[in-house]
C-alpha atoms as a PDB file:
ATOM      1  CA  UNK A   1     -14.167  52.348  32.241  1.00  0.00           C
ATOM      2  CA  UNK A   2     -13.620  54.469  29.062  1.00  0.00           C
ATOM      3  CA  UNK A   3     -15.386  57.851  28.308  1.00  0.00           C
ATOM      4  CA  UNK A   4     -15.835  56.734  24.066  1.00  0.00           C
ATOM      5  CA  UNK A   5     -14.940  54.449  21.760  1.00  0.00           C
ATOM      6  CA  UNK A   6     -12.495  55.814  18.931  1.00  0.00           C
ATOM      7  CA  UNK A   7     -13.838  54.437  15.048  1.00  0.00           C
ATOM      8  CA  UNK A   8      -9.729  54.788  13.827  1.00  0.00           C
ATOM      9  CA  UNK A   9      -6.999  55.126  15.543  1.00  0.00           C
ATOM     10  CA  UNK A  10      -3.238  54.866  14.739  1.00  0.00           C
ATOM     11  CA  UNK A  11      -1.054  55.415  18.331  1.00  0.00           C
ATOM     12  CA  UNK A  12      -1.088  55.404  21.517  1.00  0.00           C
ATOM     13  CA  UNK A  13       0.184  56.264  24.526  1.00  0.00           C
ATOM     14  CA  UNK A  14      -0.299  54.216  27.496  1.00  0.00           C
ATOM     15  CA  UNK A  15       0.113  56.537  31.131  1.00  0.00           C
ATOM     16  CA  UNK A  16      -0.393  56.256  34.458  1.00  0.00           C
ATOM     17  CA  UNK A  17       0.765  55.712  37.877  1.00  0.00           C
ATOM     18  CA  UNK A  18       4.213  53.355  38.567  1.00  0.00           C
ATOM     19  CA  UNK A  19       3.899  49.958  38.613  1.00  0.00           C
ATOM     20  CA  UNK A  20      -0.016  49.920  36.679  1.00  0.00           C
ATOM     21  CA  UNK A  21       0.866  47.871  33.833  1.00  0.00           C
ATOM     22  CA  UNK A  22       2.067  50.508  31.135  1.00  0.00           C
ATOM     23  CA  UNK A  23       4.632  48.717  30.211  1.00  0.00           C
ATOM     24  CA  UNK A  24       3.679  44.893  30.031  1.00  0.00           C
ATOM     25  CA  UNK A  25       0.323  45.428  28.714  1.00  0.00           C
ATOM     26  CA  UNK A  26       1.805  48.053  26.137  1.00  0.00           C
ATOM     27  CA  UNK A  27       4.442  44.956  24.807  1.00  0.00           C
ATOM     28  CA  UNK A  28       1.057  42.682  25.125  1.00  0.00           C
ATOM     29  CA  UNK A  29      -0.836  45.364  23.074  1.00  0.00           C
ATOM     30  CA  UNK A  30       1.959  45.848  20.678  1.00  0.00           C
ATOM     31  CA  UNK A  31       2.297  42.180  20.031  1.00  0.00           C
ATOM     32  CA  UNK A  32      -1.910  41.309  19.585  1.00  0.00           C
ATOM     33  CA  UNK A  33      -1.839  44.305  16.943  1.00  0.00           C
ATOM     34  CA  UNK A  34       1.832  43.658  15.342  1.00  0.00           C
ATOM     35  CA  UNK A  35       2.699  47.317  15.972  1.00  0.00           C
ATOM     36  CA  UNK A  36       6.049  48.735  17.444  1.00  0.00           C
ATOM     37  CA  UNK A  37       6.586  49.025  21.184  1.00  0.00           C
ATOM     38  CA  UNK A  38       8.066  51.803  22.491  1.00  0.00           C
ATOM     39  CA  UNK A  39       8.944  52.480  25.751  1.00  0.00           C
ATOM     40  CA  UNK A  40      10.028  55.946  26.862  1.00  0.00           C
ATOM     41  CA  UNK A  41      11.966  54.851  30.131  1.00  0.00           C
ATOM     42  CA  UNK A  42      13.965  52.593  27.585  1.00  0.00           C
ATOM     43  CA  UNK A  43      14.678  55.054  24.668  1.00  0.00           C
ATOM     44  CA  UNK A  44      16.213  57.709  27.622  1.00  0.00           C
ATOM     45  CA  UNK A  45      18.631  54.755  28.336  1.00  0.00           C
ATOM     46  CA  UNK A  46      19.333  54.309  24.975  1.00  0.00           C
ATOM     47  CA  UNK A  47      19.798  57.462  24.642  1.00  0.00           C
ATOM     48  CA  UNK A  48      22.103  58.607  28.148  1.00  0.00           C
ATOM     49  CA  UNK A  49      23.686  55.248  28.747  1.00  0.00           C
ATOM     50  CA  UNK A  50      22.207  55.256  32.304  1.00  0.00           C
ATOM     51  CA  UNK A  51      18.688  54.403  33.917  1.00  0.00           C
ATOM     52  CA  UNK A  52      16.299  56.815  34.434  1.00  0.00           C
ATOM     53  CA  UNK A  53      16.514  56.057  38.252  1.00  0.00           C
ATOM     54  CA  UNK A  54      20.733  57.084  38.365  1.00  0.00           C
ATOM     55  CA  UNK A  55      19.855  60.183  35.979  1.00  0.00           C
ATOM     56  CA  UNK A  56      17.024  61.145  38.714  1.00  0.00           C
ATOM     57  CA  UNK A  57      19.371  60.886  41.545  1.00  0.00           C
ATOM     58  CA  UNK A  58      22.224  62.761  40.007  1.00  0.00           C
ATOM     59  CA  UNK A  59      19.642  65.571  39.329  1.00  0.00           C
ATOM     60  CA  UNK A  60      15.676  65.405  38.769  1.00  0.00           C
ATOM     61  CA  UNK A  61      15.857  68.709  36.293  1.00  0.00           C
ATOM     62  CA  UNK A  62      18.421  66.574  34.473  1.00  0.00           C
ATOM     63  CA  UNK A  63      15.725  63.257  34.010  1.00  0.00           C
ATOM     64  CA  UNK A  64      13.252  66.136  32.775  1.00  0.00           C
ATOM     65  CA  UNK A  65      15.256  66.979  30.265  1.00  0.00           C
ATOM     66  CA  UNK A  66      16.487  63.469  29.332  1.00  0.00           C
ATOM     67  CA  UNK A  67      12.978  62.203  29.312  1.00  0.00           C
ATOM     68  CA  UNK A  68      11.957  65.440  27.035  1.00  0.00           C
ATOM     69  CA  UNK A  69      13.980  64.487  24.869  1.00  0.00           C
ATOM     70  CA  UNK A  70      13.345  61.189  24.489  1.00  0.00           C
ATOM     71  CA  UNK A  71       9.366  61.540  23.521  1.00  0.00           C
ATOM     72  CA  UNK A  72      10.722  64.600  21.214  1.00  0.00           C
ATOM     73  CA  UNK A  73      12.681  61.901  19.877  1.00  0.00           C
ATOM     74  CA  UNK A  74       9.488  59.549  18.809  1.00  0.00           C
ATOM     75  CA  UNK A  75       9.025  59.325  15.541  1.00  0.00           C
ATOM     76  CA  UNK A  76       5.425  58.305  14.049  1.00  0.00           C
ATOM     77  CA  UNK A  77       5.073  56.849  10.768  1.00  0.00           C
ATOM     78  CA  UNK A  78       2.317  55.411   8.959  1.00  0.00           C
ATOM     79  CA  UNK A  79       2.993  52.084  11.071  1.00  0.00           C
ATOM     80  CA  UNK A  80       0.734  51.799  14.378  1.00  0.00           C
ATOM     81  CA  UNK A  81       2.649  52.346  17.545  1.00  0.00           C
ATOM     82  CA  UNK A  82       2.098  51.488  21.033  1.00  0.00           C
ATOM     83  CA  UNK A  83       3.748  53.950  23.544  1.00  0.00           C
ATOM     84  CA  UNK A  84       4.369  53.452  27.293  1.00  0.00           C
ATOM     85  CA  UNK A  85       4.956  56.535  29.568  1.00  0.00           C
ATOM     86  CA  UNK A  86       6.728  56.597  33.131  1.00  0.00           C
ATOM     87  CA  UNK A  87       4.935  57.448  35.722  1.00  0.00           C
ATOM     88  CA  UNK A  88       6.573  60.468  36.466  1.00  0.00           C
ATOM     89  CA  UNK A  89       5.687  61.506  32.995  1.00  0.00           C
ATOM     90  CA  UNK A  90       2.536  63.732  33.777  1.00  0.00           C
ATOM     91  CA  UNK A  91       4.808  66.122  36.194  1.00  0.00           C
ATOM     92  CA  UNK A  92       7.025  67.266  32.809  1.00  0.00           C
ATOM     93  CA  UNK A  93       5.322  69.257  30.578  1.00  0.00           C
ATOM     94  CA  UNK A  94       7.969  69.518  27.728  1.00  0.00           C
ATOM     95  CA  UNK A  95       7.170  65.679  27.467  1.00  0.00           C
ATOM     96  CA  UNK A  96       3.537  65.796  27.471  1.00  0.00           C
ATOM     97  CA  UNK A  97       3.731  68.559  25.003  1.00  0.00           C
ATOM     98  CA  UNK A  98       5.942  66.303  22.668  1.00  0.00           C
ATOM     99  CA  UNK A  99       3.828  63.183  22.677  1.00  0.00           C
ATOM    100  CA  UNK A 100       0.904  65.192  21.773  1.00  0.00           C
ATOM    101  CA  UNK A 101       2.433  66.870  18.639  1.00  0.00           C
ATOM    102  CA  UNK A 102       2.718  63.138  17.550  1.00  0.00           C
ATOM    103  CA  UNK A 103      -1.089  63.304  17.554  1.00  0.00           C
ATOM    104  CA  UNK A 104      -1.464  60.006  19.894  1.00  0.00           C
ATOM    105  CA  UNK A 105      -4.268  58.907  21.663  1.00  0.00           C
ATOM    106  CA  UNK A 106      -3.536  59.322  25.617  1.00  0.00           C
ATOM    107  CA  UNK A 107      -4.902  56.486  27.665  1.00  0.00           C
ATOM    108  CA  UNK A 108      -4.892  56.095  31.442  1.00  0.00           C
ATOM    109  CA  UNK A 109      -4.147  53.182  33.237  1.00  0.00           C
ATOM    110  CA  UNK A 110      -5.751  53.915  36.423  1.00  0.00           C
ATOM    111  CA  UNK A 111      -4.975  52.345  39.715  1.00  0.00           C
ATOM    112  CA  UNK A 112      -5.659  53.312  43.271  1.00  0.00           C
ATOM    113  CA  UNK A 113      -3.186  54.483  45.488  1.00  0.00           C
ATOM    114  CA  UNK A 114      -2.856  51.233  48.004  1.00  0.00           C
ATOM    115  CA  UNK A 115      -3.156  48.900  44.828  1.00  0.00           C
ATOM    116  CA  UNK A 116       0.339  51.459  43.621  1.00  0.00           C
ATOM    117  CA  UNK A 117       1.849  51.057  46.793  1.00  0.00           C
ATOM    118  CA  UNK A 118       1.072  47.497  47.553  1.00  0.00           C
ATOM    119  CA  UNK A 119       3.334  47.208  44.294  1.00  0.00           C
ATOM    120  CA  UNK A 120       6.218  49.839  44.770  1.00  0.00           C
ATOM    121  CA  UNK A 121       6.738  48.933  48.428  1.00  0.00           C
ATOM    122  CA  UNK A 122       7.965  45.622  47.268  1.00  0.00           C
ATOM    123  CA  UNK A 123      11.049  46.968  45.537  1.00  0.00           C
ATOM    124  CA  UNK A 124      13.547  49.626  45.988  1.00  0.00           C
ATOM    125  CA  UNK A 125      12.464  52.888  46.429  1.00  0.00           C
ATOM    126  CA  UNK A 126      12.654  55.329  43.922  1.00  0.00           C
ATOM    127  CA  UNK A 127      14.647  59.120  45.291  1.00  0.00           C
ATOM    128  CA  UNK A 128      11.221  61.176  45.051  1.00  0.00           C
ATOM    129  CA  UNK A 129       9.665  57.965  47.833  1.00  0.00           C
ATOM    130  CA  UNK A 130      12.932  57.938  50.558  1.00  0.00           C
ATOM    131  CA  UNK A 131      10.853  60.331  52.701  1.00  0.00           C
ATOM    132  CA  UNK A 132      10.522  59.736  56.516  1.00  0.00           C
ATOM    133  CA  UNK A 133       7.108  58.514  55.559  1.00  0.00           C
ATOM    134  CA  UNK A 134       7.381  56.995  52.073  1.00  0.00           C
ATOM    135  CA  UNK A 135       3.457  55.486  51.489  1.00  0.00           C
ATOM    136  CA  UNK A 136       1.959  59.395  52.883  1.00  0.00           C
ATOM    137  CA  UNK A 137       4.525  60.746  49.999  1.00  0.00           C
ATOM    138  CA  UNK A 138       3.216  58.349  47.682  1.00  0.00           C
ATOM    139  CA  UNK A 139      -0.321  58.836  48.604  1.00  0.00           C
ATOM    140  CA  UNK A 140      -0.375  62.376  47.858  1.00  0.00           C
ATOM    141  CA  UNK A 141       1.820  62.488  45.158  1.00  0.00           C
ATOM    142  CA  UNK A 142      -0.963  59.487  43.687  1.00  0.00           C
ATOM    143  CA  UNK A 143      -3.883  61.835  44.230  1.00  0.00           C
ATOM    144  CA  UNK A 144      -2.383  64.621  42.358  1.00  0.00           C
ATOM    145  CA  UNK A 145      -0.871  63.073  39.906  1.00  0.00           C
ATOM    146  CA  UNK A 146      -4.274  60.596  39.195  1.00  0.00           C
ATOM    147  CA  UNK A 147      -6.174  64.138  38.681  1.00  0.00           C
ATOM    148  CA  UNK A 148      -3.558  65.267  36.200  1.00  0.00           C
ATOM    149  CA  UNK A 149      -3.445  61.890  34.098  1.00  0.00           C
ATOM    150  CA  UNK A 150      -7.766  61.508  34.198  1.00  0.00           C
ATOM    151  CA  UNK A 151      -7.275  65.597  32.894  1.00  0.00           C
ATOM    152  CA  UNK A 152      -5.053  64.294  30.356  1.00  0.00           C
ATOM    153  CA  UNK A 153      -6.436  61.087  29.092  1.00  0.00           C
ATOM    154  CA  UNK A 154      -8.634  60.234  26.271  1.00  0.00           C
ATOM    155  CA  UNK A 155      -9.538  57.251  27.135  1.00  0.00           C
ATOM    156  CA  UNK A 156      -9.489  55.731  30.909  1.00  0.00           C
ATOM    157  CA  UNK A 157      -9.449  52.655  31.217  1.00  0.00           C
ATOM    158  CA  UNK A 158      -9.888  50.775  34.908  1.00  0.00           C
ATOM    159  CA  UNK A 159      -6.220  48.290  35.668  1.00  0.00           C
ATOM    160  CA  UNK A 160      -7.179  47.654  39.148  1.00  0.00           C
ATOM    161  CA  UNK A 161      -6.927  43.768  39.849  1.00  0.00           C
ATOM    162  CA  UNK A 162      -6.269  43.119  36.098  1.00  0.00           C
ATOM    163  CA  UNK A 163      -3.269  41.311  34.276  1.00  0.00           C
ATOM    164  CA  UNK A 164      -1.237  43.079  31.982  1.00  0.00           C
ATOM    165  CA  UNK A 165      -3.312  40.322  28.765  1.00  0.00           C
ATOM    166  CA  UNK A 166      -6.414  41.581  30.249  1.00  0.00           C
ATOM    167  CA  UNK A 167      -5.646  45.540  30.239  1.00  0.00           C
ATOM    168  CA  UNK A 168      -4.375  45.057  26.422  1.00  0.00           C
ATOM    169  CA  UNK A 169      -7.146  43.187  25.779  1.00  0.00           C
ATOM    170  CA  UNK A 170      -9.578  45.544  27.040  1.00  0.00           C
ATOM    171  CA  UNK A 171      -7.616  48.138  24.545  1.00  0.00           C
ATOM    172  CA  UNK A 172      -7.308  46.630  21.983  1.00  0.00           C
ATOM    173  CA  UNK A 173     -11.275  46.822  22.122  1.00  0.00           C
ATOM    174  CA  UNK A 174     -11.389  50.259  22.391  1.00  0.00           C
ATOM    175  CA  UNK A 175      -9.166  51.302  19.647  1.00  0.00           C
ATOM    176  CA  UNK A 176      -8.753  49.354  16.335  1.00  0.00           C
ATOM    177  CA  UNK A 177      -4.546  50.045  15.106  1.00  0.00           C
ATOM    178  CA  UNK A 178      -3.708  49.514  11.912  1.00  0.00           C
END
C-alpha cells in the first residue's frame, strides 16, 4: 500500500525491518532502472574493514557512528540511485538526518513482526536479539521501530509474502528514476 504516487523522482532509500527485502529488491530495483546500488551496511565495511555485526559487538555507539558516517558519506549526483538502509537504521538519528539532506525519497518496506522473525530466527542472532527471550525482544523492538519507519516513510509499500522482483516491481511503479 502506498500513501501517493510521486510524478519525478531521482533517489531512494529503501528502509525497514531486518530481513524485508531492502537489500535484494533494492539491487533488483537498481538493475530494472540502470541506476547505482548502494548499500549502507556495505559502504560501513568498505569503509571500517569489518562487518557491521563485529563493529556492533565491540561497541553499539561505535556502529552509530560508523553507520553515520557512511550515509554522510553518500554522494548524489544527477544519476538515479537506489539506497538500502539496515534495519537498525531508524534508531540513529545522525543517519536519518544525513540521508535526508541528500533529498531522497524514504520508502518502507513493511513486514510484520512473525513474518521478521520467521526470517531472523533462521540465522545467527544478531547482539541486540541474544536476550533470554530473543522473539519477545524482537517483537517489541518490531513494534517500535515499525511506528518510527511508517513516521518516516514517504511511501509504504506492503513486502509481506512478496519476492524481492515483486517488491521492485511494485516500486518501480510508484516512482519513475531517471
Amino acid at each position: 500500500m502506498f500513501s501517493y504516487r510521486l510524478i519525478h523522482m531521482q533517489n531512494i532509500i529503501l528502509t525497514g525491518p531486518k530481513h524485508s527485502g531492502k537489500t535484494s529488491a533494492g539491487r533488483i530495483l537498481a538493475s530494472l532502472c540502470s541506476c547505482e546500488f548502494i548499500d549502507i551496511d556495505d559502504l560501513i565495511t568498505q569503509r571500517t574493514g569489518k562487518s557491521p555485526r563485529q563493529i556492533y559487538a565491540g561497541s553499539p555507539d561505535d556502529f552509530l557512528k560508523a553507520e553515520a558516517e557512511a550515509a554522510a558519506s553518500i554522494v548524489i549526483s544527477d544519476k538515479a540511485k537506489v539506497i538500502a538502509a539496515g534495519g537498525g537504521i531508524i534508531d540513529n538519528p545522525k543517519a536519518i538526518d544525513s540521508l535526508k539532506e541528500l533529498g531522497v525519497i524514504f520508502i518502507y518496506l513493511a513486514i510484520s513482526a512473525g513474518c521478521a522473525w520467521n526470517r531472523i530466527a533462521g540465522n545467527e542472532l544478531p547482539a541486540f536479539l541474544k536476550t533470554e527471550n530473543p522473539e519477545e525482544t524482537h517483537r517489541v523492538l518490531h513494534k517500535r521501530r515499525s511506528a518510527a519507519y511508517q513516521q518516516n516513510a514517504d511511501i509504504t509499500v506492503d513486502a509481506e509474502g512478496k519476492t524481492p522482483d515483486e517488491i521492485a516491481a511494485e516500486i518501480k511503479g510508484l516512482i519513475p528514476l531517471k
